[in-house]
N, C-alpha and C. Protein backbone atom coordinates (compact mmCIF):
# COMPACT_ATOMS: atom_id res chain seq x y z
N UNK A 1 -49.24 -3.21 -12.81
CA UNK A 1 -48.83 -2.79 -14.12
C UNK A 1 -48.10 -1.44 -14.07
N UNK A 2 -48.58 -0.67 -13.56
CA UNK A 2 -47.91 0.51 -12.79
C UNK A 2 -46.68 0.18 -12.53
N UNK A 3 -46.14 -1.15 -11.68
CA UNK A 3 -44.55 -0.71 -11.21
C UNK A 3 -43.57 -0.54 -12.72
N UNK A 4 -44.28 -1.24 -13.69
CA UNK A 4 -43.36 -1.73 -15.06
C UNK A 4 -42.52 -0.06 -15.54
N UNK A 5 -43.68 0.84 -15.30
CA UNK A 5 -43.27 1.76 -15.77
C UNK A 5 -42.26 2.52 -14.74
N UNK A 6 -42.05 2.33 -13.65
CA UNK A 6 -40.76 2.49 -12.73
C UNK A 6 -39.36 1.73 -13.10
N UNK A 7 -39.79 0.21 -13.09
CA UNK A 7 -38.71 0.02 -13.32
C UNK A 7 -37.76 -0.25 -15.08
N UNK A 8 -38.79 -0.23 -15.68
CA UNK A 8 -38.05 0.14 -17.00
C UNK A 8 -36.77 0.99 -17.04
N UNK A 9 -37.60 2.37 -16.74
CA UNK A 9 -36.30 3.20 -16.78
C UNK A 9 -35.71 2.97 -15.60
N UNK A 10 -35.03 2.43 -14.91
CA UNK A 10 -34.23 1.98 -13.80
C UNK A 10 -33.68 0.69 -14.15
N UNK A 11 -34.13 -0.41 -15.17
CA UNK A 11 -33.34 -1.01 -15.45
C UNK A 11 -32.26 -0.27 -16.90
N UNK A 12 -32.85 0.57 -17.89
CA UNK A 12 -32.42 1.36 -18.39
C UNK A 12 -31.02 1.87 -17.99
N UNK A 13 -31.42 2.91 -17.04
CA UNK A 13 -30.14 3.88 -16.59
C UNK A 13 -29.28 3.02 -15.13
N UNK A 14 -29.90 1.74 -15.22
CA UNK A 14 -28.44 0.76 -14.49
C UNK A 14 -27.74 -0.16 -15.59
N UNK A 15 -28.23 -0.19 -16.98
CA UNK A 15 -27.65 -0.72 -17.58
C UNK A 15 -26.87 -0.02 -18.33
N UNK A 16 -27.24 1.56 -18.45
CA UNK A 16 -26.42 2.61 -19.33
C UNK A 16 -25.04 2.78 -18.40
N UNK A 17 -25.27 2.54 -17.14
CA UNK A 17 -24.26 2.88 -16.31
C UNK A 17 -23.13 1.54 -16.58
N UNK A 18 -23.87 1.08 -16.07
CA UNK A 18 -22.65 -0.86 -15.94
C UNK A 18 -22.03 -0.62 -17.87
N UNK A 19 -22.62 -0.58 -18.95
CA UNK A 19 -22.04 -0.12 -19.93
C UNK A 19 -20.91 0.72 -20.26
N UNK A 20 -21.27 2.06 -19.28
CA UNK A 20 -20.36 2.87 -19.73
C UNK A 20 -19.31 2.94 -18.58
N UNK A 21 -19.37 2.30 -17.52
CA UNK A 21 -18.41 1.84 -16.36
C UNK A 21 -17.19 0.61 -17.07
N UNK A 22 -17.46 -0.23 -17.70
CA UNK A 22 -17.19 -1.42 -18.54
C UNK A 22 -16.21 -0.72 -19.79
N UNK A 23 -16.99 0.42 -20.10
CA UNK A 23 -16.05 0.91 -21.58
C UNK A 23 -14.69 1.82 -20.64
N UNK A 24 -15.43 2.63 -19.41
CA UNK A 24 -14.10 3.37 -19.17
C UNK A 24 -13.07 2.49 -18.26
N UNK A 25 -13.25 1.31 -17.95
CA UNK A 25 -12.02 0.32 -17.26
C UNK A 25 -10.93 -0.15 -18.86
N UNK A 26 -12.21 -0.40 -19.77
CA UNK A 26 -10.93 -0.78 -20.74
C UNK A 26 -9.89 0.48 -21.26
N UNK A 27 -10.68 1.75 -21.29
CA UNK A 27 -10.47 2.71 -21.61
C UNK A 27 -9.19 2.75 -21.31
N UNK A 28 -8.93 2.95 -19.73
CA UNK A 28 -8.40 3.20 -18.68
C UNK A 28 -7.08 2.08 -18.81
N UNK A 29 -7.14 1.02 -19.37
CA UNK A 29 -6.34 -0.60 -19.42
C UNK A 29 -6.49 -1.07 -17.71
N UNK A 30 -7.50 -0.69 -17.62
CA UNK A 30 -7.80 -1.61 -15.87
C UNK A 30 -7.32 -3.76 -16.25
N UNK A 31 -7.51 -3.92 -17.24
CA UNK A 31 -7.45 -5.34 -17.92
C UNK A 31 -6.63 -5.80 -18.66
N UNK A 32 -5.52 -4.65 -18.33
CA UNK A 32 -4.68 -4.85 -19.28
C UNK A 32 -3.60 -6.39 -18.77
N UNK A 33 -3.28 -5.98 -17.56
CA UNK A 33 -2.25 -6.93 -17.34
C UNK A 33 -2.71 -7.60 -15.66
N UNK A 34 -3.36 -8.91 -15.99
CA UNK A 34 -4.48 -9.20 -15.08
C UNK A 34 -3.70 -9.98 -13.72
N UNK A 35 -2.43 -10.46 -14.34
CA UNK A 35 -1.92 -11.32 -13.45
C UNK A 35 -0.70 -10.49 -12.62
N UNK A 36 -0.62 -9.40 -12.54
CA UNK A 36 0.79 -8.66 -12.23
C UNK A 36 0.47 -8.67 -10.96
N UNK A 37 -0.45 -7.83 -10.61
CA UNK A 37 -1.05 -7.14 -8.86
C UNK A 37 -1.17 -8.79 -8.63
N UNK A 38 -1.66 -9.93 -8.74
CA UNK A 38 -1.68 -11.13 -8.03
C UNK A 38 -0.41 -11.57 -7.89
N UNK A 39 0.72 -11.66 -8.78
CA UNK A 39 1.63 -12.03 -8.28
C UNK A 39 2.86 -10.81 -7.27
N UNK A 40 2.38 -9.84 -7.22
CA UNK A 40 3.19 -8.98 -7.29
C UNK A 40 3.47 -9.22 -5.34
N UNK A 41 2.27 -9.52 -4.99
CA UNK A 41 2.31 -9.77 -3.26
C UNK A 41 3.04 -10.72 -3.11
N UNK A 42 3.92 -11.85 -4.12
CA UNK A 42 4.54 -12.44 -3.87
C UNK A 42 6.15 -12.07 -3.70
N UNK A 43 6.69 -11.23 -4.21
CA UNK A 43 7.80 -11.12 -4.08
C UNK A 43 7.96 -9.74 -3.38
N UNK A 44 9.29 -9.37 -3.04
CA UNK A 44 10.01 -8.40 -2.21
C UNK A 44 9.82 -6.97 -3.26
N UNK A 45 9.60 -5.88 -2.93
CA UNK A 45 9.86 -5.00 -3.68
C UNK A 45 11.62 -4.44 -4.42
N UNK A 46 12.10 -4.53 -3.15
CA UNK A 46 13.36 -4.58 -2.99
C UNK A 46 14.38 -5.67 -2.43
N UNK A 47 15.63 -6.39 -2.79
CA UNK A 47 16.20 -7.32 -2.46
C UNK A 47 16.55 -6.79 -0.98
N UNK A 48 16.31 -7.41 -0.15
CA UNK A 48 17.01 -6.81 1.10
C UNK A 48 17.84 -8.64 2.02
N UNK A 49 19.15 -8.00 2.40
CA UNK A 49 19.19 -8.95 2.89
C UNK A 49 18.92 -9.75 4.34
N UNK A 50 18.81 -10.48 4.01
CA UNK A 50 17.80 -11.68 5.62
C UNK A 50 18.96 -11.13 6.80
N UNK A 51 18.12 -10.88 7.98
CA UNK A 51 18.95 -10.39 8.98
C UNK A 51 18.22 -11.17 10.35
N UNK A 52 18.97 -11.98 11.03
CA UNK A 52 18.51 -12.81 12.31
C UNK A 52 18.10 -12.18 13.32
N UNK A 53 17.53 -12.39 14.19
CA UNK A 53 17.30 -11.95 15.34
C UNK A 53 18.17 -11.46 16.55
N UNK A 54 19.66 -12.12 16.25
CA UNK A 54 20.27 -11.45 16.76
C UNK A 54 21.40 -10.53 16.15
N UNK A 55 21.49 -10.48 14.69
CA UNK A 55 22.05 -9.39 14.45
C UNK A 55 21.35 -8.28 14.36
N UNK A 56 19.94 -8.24 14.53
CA UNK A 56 18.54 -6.94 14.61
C UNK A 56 19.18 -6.70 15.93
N UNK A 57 19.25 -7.52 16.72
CA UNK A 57 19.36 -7.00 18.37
C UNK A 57 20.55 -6.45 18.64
N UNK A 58 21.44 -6.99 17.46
CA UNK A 58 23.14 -6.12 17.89
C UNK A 58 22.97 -4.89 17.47
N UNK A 59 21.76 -4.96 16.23
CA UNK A 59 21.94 -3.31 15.52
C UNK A 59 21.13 -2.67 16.80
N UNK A 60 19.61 -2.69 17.10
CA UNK A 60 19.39 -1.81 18.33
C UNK A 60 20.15 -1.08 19.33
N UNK A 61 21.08 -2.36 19.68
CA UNK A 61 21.98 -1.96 20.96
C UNK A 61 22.74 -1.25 20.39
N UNK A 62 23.48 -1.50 19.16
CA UNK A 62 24.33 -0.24 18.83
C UNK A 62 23.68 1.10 18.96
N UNK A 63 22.45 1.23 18.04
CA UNK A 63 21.85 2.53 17.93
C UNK A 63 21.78 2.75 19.89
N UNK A 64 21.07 2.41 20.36
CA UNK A 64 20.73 2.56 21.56
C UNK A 64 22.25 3.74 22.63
N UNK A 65 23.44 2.64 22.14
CA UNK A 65 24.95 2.84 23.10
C UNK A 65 24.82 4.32 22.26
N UNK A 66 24.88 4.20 21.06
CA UNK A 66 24.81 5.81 20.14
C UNK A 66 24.35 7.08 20.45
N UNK A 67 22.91 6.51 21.23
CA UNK A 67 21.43 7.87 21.55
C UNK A 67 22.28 8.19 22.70
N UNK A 68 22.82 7.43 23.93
CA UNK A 68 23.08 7.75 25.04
C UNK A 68 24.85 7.97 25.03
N UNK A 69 25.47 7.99 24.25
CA UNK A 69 26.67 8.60 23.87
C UNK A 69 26.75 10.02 23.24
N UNK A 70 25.49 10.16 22.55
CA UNK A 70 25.21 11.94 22.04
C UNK A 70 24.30 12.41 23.14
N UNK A 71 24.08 12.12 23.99
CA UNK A 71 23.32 12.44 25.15
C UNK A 71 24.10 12.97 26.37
N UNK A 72 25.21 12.21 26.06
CA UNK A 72 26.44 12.60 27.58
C UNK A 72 27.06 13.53 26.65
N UNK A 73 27.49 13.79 25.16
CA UNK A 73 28.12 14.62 25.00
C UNK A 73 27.64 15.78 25.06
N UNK A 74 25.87 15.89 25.07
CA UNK A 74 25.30 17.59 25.59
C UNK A 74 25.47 17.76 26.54
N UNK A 75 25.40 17.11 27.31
CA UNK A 75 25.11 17.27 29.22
C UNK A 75 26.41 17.89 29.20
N UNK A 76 27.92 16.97 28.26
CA UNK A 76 28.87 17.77 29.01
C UNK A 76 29.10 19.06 28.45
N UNK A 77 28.71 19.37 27.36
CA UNK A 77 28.86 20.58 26.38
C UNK A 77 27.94 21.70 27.46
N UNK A 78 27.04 21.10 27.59
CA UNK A 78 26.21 22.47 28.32
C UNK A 78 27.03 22.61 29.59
N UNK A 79 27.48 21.70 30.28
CA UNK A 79 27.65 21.54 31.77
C UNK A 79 29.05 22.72 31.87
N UNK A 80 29.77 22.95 30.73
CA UNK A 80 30.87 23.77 30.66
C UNK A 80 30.17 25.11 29.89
């Protein structure tokens, strides 16, 4: 009979809580617009366009010929 008086107030102040947790989501519009974040993983943020595997690999190599073309032009800048 003893525990009753423990958990009273413990069901009490878990129900004052879940209450006032419940008022500040609406508060907040946590519910406002339920379906957005689910669909939202569906689409692109930004339109970007589809790029193949080998035009990714032409862009690397470009950048790549680029790094080691500003690379010979220090060597020769310092070298004089």
């Amino acid at each position: 009979m003893s525990v009753i008086y423990i958990l009273i107030p413990i069901a009490i102040v878990f129900t004052s809580v879940a209450i006032y947790l419940f008022f500040w989501a609406v508060k907040t519009e946590q519910f406002d617009d339920l379906e957005k974040q689910g669909m939202s993983i569906l689409f692109d943020d930004e339109a970007k366009s589809p790029t193949t595997d080998a035009q990714a690999s032409e862009q690397q190599a470009k950048q790549n010929s680029d790094q080691s073309s500003n690379i010979e032009q220090q060597q020769n800048k310092s070298a004089d």
